[in-house]
PDB file of N, CA and C in Angstrom:
ATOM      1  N   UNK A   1     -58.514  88.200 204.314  1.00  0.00           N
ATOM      2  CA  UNK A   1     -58.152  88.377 202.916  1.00  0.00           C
ATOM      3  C   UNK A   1     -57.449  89.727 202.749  1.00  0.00           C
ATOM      4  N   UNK A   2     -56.217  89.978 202.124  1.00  0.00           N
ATOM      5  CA  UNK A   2     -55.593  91.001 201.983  1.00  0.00           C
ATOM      6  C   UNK A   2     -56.449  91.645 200.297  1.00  0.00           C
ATOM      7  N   UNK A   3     -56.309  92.961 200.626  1.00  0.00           N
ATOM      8  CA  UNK A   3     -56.727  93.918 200.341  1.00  0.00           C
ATOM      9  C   UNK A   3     -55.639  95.012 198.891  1.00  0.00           C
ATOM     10  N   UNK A   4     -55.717  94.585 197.651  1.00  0.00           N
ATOM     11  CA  UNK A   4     -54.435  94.456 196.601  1.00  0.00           C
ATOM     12  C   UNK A   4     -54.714  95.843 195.922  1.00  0.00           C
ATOM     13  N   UNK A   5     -54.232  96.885 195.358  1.00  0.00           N
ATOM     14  CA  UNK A   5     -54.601  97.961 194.465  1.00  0.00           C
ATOM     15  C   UNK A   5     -54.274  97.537 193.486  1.00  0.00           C
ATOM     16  N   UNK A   6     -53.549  96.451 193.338  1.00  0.00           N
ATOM     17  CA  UNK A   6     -52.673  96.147 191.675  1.00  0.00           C
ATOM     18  C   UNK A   6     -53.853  95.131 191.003  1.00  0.00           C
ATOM     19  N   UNK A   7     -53.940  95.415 189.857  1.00  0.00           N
ATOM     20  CA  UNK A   7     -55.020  94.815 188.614  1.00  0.00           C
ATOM     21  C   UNK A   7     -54.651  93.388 188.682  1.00  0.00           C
ATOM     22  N   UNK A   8     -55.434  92.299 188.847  1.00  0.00           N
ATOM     23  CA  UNK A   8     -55.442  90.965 188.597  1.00  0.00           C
ATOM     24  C   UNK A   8     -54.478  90.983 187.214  1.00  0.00           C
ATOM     25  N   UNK A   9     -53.474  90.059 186.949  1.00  0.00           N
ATOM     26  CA  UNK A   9     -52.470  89.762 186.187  1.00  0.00           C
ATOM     27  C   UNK A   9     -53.109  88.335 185.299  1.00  0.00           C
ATOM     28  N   UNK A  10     -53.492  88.266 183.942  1.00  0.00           N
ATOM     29  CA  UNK A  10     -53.916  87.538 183.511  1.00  0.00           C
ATOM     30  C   UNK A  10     -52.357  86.961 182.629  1.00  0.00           C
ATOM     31  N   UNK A  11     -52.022  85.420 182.405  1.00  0.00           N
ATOM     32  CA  UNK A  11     -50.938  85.259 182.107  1.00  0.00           C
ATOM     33  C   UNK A  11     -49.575  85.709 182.503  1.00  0.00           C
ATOM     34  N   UNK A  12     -48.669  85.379 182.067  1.00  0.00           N
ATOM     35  CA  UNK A  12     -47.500  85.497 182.390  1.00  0.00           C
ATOM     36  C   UNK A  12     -46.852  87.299 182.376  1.00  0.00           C
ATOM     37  N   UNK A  13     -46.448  87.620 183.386  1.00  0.00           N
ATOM     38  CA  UNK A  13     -46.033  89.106 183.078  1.00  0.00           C
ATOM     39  C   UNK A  13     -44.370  89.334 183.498  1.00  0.00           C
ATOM     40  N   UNK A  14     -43.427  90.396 182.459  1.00  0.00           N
ATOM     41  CA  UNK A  14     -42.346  90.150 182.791  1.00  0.00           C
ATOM     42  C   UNK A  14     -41.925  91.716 182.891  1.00  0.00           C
ATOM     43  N   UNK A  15     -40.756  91.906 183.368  1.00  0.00           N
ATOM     44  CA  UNK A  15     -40.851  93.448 183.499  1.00  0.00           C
ATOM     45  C   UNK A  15     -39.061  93.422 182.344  1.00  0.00           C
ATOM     46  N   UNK A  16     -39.180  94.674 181.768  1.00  0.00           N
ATOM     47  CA  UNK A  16     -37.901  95.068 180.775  1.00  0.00           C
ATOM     48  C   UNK A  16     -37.258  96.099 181.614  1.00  0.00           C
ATOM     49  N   UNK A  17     -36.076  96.581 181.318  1.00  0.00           N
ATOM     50  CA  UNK A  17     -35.276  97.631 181.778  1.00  0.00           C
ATOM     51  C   UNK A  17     -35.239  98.593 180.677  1.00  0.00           C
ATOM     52  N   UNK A  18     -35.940 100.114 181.270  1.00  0.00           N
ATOM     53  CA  UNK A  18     -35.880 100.792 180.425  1.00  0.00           C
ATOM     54  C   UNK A  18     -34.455 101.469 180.106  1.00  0.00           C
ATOM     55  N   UNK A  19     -33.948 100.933 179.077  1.00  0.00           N
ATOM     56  CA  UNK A  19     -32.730 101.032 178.643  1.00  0.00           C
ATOM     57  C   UNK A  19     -32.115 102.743 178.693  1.00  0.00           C
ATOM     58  N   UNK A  20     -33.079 103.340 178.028  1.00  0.00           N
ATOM     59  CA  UNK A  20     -32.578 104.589 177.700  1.00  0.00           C
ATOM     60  C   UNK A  20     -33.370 105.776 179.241  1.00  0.00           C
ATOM     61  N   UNK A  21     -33.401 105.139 179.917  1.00  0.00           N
ATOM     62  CA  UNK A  21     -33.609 105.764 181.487  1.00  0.00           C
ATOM     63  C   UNK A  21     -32.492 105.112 181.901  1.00  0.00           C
ATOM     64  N   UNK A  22     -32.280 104.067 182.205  1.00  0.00           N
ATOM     65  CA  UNK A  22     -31.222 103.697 182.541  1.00  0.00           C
ATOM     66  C   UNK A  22     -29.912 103.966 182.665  1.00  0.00           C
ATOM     67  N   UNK A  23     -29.448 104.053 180.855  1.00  0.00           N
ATOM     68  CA  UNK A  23     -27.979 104.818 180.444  1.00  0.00           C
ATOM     69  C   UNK A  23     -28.005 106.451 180.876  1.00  0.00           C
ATOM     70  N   UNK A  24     -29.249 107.130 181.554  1.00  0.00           N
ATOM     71  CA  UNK A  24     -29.156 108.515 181.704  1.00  0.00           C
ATOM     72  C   UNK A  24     -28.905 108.676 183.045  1.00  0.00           C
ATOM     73  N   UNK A  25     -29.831 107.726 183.449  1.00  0.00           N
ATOM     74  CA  UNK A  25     -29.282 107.346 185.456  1.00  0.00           C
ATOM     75  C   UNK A  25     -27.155 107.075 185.649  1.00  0.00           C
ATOM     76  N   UNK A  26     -27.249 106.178 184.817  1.00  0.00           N
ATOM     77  CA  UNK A  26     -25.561 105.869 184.569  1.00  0.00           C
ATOM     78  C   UNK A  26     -24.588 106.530 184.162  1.00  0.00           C
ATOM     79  N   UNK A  27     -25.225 107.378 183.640  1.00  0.00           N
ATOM     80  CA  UNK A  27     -24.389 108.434 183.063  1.00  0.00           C
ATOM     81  C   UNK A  27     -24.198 109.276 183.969  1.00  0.00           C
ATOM     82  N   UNK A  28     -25.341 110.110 184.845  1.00  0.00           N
ATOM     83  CA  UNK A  28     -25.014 111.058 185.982  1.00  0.00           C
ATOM     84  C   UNK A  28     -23.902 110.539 187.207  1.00  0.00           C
ATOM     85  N   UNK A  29     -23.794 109.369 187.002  1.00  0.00           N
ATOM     86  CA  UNK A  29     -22.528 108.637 188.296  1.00  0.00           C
ATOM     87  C   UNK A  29     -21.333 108.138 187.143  1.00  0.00           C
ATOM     88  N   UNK A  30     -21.661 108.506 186.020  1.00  0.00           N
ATOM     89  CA  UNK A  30     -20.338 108.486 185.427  1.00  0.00           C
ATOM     90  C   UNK A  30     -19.790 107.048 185.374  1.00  0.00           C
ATOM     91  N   UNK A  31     -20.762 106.072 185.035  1.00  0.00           N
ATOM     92  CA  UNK A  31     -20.635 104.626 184.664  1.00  0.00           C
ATOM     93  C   UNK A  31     -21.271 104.128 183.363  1.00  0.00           C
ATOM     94  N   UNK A  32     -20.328 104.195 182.900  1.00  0.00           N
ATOM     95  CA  UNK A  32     -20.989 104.007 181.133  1.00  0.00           C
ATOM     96  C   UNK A  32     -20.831 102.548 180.517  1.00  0.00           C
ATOM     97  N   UNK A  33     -19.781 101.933 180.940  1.00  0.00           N
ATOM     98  CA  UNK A  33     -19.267 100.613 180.608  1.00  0.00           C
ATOM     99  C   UNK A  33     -20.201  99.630 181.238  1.00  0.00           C
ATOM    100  N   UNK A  34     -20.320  98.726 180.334  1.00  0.00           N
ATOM    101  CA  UNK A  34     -21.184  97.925 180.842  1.00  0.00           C
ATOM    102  C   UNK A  34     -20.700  96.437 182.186  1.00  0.00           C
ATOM    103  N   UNK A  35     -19.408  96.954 182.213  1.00  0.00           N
ATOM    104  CA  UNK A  35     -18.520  95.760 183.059  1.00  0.00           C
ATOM    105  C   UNK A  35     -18.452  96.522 184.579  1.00  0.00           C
ATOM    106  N   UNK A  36     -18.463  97.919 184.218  1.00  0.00           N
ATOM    107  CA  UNK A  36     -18.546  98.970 185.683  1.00  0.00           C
ATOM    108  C   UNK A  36     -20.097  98.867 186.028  1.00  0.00           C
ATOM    109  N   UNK A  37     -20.849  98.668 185.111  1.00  0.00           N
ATOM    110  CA  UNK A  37     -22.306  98.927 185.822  1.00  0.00           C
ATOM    111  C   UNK A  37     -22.348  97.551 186.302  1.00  0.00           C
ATOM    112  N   UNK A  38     -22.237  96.143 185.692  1.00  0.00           N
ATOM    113  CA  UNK A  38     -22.479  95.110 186.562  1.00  0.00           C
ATOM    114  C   UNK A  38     -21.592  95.225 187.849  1.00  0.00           C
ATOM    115  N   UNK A  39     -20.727  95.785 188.074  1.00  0.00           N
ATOM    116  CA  UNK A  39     -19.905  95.698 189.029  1.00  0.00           C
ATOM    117  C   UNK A  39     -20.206  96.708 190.235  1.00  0.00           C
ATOM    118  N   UNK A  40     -21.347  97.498 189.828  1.00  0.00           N
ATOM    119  CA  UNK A  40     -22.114  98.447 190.998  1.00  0.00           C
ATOM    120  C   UNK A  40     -23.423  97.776 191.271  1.00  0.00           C
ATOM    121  N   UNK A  41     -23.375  96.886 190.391  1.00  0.00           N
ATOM    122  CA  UNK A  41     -25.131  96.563 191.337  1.00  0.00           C
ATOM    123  C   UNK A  41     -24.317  95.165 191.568  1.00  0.00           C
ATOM    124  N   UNK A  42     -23.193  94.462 191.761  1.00  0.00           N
ATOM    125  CA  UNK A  42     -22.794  93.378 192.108  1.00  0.00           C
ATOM    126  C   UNK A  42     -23.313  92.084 191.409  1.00  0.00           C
ATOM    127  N   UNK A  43     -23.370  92.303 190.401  1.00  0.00           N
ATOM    128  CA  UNK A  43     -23.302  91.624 189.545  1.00  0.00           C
ATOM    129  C   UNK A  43     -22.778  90.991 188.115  1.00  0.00           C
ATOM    130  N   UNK A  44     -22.988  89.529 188.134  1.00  0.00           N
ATOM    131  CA  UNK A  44     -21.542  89.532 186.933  1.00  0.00           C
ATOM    132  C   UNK A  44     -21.916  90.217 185.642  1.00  0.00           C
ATOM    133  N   UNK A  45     -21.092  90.192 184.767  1.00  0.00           N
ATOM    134  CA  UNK A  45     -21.082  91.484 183.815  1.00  0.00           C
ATOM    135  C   UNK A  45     -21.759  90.082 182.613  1.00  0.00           C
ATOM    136  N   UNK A  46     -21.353  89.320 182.808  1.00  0.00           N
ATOM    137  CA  UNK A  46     -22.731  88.514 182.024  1.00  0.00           C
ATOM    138  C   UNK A  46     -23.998  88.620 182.061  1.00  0.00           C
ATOM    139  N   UNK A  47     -24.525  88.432 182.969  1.00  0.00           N
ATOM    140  CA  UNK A  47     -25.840  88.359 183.946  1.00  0.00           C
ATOM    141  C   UNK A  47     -26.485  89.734 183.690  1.00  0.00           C
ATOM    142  N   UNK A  48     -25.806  90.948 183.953  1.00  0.00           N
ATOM    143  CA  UNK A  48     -26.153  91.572 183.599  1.00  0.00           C
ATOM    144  C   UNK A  48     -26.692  92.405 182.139  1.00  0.00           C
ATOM    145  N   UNK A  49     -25.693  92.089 181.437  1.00  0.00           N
ATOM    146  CA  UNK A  49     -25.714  92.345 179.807  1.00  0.00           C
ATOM    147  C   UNK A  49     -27.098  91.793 179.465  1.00  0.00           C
ATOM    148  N   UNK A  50     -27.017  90.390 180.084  1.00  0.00           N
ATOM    149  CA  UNK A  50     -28.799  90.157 179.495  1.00  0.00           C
ATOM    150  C   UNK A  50     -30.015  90.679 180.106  1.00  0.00           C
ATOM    151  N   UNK A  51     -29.668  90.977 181.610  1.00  0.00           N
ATOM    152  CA  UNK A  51     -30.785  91.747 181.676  1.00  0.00           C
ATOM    153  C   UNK A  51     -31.280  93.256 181.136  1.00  0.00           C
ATOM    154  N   UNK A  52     -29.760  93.621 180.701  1.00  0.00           N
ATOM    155  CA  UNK A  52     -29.978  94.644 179.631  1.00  0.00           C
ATOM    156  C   UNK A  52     -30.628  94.686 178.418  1.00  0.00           C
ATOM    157  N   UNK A  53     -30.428  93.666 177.985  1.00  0.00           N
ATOM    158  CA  UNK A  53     -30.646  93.553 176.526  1.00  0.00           C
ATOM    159  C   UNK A  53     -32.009  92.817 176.411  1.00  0.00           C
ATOM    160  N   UNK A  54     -32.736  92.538 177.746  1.00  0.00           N
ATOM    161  CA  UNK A  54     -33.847  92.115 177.767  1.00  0.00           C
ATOM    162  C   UNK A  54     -34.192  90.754 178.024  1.00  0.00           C
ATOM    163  N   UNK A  55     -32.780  89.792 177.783  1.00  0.00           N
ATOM    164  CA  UNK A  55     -33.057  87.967 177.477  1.00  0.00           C
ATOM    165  C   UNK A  55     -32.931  87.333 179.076  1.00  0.00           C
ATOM    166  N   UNK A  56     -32.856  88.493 180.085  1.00  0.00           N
ATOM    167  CA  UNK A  56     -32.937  87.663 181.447  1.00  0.00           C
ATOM    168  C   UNK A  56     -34.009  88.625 182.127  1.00  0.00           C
ATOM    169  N   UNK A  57     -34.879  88.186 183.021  1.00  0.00           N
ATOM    170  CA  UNK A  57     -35.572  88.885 183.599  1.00  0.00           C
ATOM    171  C   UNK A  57     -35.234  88.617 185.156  1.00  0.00           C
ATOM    172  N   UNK A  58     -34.781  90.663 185.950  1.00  0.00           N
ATOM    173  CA  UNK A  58     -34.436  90.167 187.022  1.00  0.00           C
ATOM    174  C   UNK A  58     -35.310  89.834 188.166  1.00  0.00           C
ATOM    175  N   UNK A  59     -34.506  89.100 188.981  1.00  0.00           N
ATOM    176  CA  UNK A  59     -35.719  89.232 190.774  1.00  0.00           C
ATOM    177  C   UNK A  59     -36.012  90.395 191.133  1.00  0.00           C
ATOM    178  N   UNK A  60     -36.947  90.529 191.787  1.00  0.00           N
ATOM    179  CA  UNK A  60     -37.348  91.612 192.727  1.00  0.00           C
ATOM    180  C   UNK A  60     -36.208  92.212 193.343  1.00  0.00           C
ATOM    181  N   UNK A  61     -35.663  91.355 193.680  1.00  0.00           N
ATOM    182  CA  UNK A  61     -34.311  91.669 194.987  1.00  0.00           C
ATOM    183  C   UNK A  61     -33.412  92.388 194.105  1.00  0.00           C
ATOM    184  N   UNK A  62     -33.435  91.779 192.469  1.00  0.00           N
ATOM    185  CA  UNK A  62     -32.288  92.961 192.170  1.00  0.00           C
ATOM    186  C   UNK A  62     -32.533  93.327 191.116  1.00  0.00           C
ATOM    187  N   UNK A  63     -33.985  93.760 190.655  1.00  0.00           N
ATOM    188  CA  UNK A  63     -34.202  95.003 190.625  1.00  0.00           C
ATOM    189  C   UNK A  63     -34.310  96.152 191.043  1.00  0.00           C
ATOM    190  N   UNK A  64     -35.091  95.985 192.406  1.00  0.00           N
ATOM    191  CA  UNK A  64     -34.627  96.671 193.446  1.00  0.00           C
ATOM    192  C   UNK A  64     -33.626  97.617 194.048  1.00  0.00           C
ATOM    193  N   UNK A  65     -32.348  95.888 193.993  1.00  0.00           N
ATOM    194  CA  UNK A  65     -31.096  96.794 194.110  1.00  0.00           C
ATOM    195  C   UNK A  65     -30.215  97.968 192.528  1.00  0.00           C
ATOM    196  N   UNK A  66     -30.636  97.385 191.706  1.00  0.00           N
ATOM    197  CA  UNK A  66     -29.964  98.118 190.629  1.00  0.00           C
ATOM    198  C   UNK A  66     -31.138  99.232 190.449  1.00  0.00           C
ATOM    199  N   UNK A  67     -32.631 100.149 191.054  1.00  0.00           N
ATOM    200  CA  UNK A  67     -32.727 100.649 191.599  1.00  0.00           C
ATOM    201  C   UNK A  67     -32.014 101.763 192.257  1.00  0.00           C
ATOM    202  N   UNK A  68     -32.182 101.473 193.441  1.00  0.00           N
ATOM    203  CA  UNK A  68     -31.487 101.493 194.476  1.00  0.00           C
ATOM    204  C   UNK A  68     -29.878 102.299 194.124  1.00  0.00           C
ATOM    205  N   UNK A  69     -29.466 101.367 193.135  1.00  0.00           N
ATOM    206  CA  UNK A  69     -28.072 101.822 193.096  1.00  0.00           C
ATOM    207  C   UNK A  69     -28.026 103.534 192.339  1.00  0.00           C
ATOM    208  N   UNK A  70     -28.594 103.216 191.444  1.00  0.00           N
ATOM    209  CA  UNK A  70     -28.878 104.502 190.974  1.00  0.00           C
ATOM    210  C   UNK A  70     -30.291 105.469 191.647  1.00  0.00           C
ATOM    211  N   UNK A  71     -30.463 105.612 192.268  1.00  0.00           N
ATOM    212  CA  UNK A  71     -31.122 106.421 193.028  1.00  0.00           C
ATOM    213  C   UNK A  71     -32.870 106.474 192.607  1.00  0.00           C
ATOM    214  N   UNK A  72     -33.076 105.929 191.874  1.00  0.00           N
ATOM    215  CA  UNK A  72     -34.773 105.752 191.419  1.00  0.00           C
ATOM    216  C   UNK A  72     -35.634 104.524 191.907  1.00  0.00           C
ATOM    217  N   UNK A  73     -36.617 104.533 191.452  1.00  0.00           N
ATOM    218  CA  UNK A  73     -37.926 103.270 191.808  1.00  0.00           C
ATOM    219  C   UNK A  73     -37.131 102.670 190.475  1.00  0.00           C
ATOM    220  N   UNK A  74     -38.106 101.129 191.285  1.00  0.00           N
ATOM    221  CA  UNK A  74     -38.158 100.157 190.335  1.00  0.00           C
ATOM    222  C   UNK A  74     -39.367 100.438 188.828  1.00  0.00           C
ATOM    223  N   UNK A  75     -40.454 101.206 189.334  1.00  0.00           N
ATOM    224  CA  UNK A  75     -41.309 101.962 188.367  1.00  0.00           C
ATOM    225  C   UNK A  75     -40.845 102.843 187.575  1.00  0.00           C
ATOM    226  N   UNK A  76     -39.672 103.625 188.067  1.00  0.00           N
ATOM    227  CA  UNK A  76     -39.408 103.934 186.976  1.00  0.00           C
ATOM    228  C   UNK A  76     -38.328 103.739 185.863  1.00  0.00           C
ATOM    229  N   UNK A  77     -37.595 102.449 186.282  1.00  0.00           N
ATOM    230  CA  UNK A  77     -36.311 101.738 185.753  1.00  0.00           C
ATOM    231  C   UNK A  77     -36.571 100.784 184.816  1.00  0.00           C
ATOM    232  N   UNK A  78     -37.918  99.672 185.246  1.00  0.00           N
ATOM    233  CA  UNK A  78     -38.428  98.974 184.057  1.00  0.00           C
ATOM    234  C   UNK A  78     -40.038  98.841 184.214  1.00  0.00           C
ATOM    235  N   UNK A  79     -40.421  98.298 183.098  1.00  0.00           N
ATOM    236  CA  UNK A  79     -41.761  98.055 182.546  1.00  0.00           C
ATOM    237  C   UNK A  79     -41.944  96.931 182.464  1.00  0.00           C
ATOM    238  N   UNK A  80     -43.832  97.508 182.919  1.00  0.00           N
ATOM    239  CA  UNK A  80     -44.345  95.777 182.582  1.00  0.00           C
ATOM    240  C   UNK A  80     -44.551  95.584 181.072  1.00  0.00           C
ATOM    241  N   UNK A  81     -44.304  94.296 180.787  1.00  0.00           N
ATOM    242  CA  UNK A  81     -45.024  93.708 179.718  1.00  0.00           C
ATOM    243  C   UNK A  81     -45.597  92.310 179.769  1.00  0.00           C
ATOM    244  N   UNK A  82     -46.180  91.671 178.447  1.00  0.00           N
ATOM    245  CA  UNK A  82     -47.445  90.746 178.900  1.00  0.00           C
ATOM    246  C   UNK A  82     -46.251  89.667 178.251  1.00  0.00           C
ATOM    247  N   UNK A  83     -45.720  88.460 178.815  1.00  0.00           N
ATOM    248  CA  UNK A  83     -45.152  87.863 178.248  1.00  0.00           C
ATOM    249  C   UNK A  83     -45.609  87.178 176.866  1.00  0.00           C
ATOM    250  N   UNK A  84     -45.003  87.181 175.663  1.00  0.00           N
ATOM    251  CA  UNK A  84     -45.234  86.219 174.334  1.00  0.00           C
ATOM    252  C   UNK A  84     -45.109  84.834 174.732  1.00  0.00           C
TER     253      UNK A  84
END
């Protein structure tokens, strides 16, 4: 049996992008547009807009990478919340 530090998850849980960490990460690489930022984490500028705006929730894999792209954790890019 593996051995977990993370709290048993009761219901559905989704994580948000903290928006205004985000635009400050984006801002230090001097990507403000929202068609240049999907286009650094390789993604379409649709796809992305909603995970901005909250109405898509991303994979691991690219959260991660949009992360990644800007130089921070996924802890500190978005939050959990308890899905409605």
């Amino acid at each position: 049996m593996l051995k977990s530090d993370a709290a048993p998850l009761e219901g559905d849980v989704r994580i948000r992008l903290r928006t205004e960490v985000y635009d400050a990460l984006a801002a230090r690489k001097n990507v403000t547009h929202r068609a240049a930022q999907a286009q650094l984490h390789g993604l379409d500028r649709a796809h992305f807009g909603r995970i901005y705006t909250g109405d898509r929730v991303p994979t691991l894999r690219t959260a991660m990478r949009i992360a990644a792209d800007l130089g921070t954790t996924v802890d500190a890019l978005f939050v959990r919340e308890s899905a409605a």
